[in-house]
PDB file of N, CA and C in Angstrom:
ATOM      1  N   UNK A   1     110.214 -35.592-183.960  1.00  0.00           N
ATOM      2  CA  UNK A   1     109.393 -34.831-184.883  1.00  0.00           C
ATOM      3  C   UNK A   1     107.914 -35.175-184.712  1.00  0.00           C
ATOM      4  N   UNK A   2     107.912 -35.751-184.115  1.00  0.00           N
ATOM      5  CA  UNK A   2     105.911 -36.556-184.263  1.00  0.00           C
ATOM      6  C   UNK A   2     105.619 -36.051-182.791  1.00  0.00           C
ATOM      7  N   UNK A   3     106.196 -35.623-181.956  1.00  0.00           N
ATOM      8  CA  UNK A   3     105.702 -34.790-181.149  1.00  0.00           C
ATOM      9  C   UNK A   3     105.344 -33.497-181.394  1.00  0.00           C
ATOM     10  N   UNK A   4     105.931 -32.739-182.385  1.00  0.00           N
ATOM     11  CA  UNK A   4     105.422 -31.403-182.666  1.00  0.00           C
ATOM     12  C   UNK A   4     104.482 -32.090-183.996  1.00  0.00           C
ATOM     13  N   UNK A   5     104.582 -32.924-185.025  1.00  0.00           N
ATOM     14  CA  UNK A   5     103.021 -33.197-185.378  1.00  0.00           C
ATOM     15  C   UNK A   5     101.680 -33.251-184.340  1.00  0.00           C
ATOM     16  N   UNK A   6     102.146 -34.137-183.137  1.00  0.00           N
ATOM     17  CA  UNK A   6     100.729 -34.465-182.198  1.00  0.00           C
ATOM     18  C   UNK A   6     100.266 -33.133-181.929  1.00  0.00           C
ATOM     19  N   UNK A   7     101.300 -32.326-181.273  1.00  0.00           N
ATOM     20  CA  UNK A   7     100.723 -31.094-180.938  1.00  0.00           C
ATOM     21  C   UNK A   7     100.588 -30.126-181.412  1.00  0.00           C
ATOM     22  N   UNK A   8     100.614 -29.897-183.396  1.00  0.00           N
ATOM     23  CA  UNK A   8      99.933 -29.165-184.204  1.00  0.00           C
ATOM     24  C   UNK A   8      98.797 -29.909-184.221  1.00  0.00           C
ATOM     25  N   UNK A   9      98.391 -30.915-184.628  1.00  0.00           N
ATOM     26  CA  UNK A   9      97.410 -31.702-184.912  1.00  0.00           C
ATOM     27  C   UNK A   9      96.352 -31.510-183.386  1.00  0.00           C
ATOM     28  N   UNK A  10      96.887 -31.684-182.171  1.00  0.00           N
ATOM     29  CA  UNK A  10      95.671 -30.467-181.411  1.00  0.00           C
ATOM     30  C   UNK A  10      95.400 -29.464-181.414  1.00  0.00           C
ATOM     31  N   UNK A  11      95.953 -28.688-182.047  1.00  0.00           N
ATOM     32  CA  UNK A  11      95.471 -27.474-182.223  1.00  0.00           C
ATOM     33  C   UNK A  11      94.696 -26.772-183.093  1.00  0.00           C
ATOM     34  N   UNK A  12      95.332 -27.688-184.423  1.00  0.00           N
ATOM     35  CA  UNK A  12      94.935 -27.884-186.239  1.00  0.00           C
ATOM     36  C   UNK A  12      94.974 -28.782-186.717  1.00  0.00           C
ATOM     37  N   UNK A  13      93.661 -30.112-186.751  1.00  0.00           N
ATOM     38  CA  UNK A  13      94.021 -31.155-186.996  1.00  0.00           C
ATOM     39  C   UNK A  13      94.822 -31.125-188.596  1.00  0.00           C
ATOM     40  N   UNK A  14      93.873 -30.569-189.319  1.00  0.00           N
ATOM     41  CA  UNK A  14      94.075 -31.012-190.915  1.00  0.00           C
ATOM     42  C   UNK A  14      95.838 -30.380-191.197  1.00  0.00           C
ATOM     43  N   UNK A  15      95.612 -29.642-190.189  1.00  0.00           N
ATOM     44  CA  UNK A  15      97.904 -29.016-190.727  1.00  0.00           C
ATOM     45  C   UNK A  15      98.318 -30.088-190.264  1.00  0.00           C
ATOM     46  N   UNK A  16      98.165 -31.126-189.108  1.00  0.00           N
ATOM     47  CA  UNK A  16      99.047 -32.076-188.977  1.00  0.00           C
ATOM     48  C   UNK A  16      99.111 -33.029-189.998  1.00  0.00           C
ATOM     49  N   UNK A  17      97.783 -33.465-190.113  1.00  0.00           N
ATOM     50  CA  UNK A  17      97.708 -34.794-191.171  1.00  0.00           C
ATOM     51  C   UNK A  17      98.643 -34.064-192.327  1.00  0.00           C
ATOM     52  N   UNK A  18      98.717 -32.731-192.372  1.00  0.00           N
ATOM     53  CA  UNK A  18      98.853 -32.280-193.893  1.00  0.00           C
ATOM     54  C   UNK A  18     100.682 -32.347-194.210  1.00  0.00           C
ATOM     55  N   UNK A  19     101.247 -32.409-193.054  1.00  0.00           N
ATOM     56  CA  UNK A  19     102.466 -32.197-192.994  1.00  0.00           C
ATOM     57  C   UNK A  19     102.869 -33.694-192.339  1.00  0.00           C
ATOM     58  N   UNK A  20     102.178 -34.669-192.487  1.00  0.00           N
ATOM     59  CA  UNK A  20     102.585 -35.897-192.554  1.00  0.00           C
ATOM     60  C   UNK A  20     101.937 -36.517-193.776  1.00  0.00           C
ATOM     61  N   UNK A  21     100.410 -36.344-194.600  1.00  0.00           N
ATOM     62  CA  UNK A  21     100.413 -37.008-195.729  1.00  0.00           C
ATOM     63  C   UNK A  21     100.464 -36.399-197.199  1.00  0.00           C
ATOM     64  N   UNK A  22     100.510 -35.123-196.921  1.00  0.00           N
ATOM     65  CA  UNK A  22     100.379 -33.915-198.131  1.00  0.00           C
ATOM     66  C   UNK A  22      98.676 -34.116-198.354  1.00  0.00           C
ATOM     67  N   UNK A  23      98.187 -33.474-199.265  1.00  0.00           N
ATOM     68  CA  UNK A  23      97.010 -33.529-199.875  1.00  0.00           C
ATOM     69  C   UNK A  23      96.507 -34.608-199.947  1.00  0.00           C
ATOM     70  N   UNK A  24      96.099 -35.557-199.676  1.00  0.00           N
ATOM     71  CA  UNK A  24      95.440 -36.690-200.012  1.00  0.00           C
ATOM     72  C   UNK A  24      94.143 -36.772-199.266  1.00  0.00           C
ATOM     73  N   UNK A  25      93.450 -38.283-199.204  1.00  0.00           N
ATOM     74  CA  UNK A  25      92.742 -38.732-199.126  1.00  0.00           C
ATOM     75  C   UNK A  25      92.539 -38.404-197.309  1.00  0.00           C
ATOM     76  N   UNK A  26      93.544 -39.019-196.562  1.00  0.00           N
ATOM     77  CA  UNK A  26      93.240 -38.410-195.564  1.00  0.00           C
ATOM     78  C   UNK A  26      92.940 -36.977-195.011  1.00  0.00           C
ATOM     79  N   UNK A  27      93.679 -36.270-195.320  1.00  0.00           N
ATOM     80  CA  UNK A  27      93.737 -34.613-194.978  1.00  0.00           C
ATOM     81  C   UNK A  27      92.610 -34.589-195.576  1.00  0.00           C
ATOM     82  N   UNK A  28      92.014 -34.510-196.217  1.00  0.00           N
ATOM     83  CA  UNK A  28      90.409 -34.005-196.806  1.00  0.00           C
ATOM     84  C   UNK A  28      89.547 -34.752-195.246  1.00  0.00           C
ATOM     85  N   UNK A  29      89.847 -36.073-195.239  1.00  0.00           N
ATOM     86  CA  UNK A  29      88.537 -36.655-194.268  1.00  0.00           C
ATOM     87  C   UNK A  29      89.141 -36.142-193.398  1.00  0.00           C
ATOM     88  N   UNK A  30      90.306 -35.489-193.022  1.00  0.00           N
ATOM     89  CA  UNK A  30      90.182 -34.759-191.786  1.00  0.00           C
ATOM     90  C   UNK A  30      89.787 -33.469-191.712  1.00  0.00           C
ATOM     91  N   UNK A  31      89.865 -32.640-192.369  1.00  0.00           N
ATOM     92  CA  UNK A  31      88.717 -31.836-192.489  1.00  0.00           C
ATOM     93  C   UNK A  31      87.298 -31.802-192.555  1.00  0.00           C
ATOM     94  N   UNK A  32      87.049 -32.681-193.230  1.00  0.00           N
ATOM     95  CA  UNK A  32      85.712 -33.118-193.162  1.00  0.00           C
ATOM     96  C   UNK A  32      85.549 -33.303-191.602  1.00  0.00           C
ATOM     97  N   UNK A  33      85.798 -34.367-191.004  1.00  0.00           N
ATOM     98  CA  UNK A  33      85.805 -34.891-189.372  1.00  0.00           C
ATOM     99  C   UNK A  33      86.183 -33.062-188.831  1.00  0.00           C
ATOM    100  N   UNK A  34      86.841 -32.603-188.899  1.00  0.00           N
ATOM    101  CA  UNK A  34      87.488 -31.295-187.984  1.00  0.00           C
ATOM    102  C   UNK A  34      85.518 -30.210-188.108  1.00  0.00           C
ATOM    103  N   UNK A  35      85.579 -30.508-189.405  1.00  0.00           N
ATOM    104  CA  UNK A  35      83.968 -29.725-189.523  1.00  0.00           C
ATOM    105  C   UNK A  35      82.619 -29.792-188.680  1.00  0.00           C
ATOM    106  N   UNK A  36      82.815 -31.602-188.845  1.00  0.00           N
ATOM    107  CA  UNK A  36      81.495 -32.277-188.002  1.00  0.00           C
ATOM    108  C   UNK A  36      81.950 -32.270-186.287  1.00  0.00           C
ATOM    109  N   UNK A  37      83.165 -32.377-186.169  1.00  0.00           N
ATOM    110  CA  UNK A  37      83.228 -32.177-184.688  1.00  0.00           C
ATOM    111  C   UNK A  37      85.122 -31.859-183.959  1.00  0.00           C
ATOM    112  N   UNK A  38      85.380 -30.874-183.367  1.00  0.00           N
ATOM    113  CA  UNK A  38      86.689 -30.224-183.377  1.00  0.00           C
ATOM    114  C   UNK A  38      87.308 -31.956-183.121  1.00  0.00           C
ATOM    115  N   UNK A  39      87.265 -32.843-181.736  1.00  0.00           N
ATOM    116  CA  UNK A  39      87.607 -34.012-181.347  1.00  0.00           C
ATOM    117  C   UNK A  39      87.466 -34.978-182.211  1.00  0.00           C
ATOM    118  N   UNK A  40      86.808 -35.423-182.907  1.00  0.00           N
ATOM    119  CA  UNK A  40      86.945 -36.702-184.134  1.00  0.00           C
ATOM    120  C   UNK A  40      87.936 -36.238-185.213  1.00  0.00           C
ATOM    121  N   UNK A  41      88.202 -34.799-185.450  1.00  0.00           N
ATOM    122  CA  UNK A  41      89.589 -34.783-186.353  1.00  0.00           C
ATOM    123  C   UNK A  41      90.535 -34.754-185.362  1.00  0.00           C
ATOM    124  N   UNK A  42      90.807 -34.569-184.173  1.00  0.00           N
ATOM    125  CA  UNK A  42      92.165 -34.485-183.090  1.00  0.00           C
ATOM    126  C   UNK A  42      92.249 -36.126-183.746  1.00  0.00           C
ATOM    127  N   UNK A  43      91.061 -36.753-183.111  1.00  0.00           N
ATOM    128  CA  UNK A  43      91.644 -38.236-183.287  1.00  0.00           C
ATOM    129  C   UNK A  43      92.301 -38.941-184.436  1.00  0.00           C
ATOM    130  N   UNK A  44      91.459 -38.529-185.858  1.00  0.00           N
ATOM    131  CA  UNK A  44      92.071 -38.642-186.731  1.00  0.00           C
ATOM    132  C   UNK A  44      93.144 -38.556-187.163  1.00  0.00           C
ATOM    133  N   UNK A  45      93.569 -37.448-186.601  1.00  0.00           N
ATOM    134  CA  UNK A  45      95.026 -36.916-187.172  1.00  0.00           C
ATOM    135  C   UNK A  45      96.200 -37.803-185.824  1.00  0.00           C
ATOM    136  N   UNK A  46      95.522 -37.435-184.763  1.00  0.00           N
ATOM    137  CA  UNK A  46      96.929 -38.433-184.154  1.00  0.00           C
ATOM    138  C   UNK A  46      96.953 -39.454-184.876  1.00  0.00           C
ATOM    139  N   UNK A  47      95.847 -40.453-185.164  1.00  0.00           N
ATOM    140  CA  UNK A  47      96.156 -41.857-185.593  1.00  0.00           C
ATOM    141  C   UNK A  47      96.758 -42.243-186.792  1.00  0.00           C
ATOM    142  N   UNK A  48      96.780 -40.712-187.547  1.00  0.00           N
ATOM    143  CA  UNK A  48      97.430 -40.285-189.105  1.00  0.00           C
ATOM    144  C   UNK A  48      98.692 -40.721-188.720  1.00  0.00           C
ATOM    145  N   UNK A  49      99.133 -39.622-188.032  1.00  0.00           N
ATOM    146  CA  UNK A  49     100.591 -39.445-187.476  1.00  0.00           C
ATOM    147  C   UNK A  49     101.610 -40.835-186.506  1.00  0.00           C
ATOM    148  N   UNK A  50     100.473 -41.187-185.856  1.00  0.00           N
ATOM    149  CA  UNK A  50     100.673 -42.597-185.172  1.00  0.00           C
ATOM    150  C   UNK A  50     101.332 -43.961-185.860  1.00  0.00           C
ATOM    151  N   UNK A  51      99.846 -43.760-186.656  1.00  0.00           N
ATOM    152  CA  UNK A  51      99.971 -44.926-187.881  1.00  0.00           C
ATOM    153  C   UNK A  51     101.458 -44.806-188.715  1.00  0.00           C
ATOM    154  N   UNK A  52     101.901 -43.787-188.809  1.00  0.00           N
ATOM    155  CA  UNK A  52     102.953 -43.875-190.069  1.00  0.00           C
ATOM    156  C   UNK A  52     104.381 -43.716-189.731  1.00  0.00           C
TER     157      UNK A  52
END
């Protein structure tokens, strides 16, 4: 299953984080990050998905 997270999460970071942390604290800063630059939310969100 965390392979089809990684590879929503390149495509859409904040749907990955979102379907591994729901609404929270992360999924917001990954949007935020997805805003300021497409690659700093990729990273984010793998390490979402990684991490857990």
């Amino acid at each position: 299953m965390d392979v089809i997270r990684i590879l929503i999460a390149i495509i859409l970071p904040p749907v990955g984080v979102f379907l591994q942390v729901g609404l929270g604290l992360h999924f917001w800063l990954n949007i935020l990050l997805t805003l300021c630059g497409y690659v700093p939310g990729i990273v984010h969100a793998i390490w979402v998905i990684l991490r857990r």
